[in-house]
C-alpha atoms as a PDB file:
ATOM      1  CA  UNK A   1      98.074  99.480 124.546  1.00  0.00           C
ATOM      2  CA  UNK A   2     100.032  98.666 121.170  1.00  0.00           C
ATOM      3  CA  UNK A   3     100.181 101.437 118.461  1.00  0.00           C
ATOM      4  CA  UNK A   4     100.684 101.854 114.795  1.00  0.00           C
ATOM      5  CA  UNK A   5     103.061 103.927 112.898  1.00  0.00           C
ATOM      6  CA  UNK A   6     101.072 107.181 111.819  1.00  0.00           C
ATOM      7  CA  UNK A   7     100.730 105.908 108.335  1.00  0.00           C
ATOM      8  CA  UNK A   8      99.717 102.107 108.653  1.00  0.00           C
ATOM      9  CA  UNK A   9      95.698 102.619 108.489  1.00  0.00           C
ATOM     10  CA  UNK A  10      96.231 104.741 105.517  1.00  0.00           C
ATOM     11  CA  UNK A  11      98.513 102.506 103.748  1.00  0.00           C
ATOM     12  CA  UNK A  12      96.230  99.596 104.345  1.00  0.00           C
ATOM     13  CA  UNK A  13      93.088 101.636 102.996  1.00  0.00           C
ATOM     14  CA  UNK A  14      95.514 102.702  99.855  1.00  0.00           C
ATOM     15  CA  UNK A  15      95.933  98.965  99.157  1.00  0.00           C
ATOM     16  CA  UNK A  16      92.062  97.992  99.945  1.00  0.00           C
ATOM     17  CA  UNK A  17      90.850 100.893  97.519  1.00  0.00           C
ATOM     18  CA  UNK A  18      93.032  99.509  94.876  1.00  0.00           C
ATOM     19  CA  UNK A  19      91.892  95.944  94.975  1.00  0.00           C
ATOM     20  CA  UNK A  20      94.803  94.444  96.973  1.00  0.00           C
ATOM     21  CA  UNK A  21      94.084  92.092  99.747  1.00  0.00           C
ATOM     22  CA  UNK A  22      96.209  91.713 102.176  1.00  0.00           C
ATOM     23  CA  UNK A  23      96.514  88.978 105.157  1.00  0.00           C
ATOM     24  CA  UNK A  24      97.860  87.997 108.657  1.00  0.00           C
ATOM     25  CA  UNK A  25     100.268  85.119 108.880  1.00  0.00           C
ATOM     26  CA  UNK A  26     101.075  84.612 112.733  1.00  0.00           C
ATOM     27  CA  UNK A  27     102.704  81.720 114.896  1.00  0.00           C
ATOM     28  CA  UNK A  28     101.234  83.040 118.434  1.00  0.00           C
ATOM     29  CA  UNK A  29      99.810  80.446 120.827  1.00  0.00           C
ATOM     30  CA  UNK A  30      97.434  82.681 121.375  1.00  0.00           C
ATOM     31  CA  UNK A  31      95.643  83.708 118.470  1.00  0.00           C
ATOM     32  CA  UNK A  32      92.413  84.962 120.270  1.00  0.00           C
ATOM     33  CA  UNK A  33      94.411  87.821 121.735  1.00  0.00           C
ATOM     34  CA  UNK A  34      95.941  88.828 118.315  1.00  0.00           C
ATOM     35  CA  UNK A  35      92.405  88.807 117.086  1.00  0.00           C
ATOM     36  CA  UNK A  36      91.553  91.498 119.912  1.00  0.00           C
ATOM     37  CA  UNK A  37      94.521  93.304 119.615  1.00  0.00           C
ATOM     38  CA  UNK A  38      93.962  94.015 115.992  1.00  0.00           C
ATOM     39  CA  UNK A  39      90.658  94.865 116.557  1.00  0.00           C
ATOM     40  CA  UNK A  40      90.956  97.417 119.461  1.00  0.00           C
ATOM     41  CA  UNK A  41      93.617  98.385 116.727  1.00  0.00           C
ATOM     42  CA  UNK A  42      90.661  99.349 114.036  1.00  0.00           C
ATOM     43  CA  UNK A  43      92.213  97.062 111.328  1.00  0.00           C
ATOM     44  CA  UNK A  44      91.230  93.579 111.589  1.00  0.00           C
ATOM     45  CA  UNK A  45      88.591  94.098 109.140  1.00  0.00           C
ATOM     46  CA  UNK A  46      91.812  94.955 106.942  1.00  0.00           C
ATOM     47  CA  UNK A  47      92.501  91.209 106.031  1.00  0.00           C
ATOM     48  CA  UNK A  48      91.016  88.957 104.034  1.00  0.00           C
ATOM     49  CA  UNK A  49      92.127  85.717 105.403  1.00  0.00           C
ATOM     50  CA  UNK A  50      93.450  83.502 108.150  1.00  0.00           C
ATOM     51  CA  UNK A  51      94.780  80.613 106.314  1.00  0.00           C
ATOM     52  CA  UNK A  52      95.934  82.452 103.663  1.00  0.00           C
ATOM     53  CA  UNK A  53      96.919  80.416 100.601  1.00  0.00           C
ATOM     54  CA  UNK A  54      94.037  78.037 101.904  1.00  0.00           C
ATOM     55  CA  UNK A  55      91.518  80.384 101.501  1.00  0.00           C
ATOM     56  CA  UNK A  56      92.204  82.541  98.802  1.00  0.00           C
ATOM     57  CA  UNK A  57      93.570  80.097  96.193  1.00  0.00           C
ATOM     58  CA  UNK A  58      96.497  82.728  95.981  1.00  0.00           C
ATOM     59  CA  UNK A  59     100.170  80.364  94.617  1.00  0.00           C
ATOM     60  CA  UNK A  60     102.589  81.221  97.293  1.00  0.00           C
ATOM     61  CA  UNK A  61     105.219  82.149  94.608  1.00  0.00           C
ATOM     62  CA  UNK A  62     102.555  85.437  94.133  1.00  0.00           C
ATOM     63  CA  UNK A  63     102.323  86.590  97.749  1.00  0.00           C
ATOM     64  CA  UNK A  64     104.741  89.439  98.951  1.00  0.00           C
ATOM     65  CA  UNK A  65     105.651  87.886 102.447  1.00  0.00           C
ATOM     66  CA  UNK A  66     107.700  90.507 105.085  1.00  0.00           C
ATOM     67  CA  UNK A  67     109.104  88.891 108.277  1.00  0.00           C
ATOM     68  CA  UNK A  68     111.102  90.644 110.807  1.00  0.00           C
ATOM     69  CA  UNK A  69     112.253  87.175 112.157  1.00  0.00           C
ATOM     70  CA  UNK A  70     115.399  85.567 111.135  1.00  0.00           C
ATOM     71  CA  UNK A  71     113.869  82.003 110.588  1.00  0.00           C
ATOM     72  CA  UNK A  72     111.492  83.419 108.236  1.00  0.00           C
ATOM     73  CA  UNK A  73     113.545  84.655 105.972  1.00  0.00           C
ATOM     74  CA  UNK A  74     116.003  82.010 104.779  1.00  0.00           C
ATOM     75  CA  UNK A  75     114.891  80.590 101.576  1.00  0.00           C
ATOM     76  CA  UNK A  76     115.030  77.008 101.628  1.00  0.00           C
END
């Protein structure tokens, strides 16, 4: 079973008490699972949105995006 870092569901509640949503961006083929995993985690009620800039209206050039993945870094 996957685990978060001790301080994850408390950061995540930090940022929900102060009024800043926060949201998934994903390229897994299996997006069902994700959904489950996050769940059994006790945080998928956490994020506001799917299809982030989509949904919430929110310009890209105002979302804070982290990536651990080389292609999704470079600035094009």
């Amino acid at each position: 079973m996957p685990s978060l870092y001790p301080d994850v569901k408390g950061i995540l509640y930090a940022l929900k008490d102060k009024g800043i949503d926060v949201a998934i961006a994903s390229r897994s083929s299996t997006p069902e699972i994700a959904k489950t995993i996050l769940d059994k985690l006790g945080i998928q009620s956490m994020f506001v949105a799917q299809r982030i800039h989509k949904k919430t209206k929110i310009p890209y050039a105002d979302m804070l995006f982290f990536d651990d993945e080389h292609r999704n870094i470079i600035a094009l």
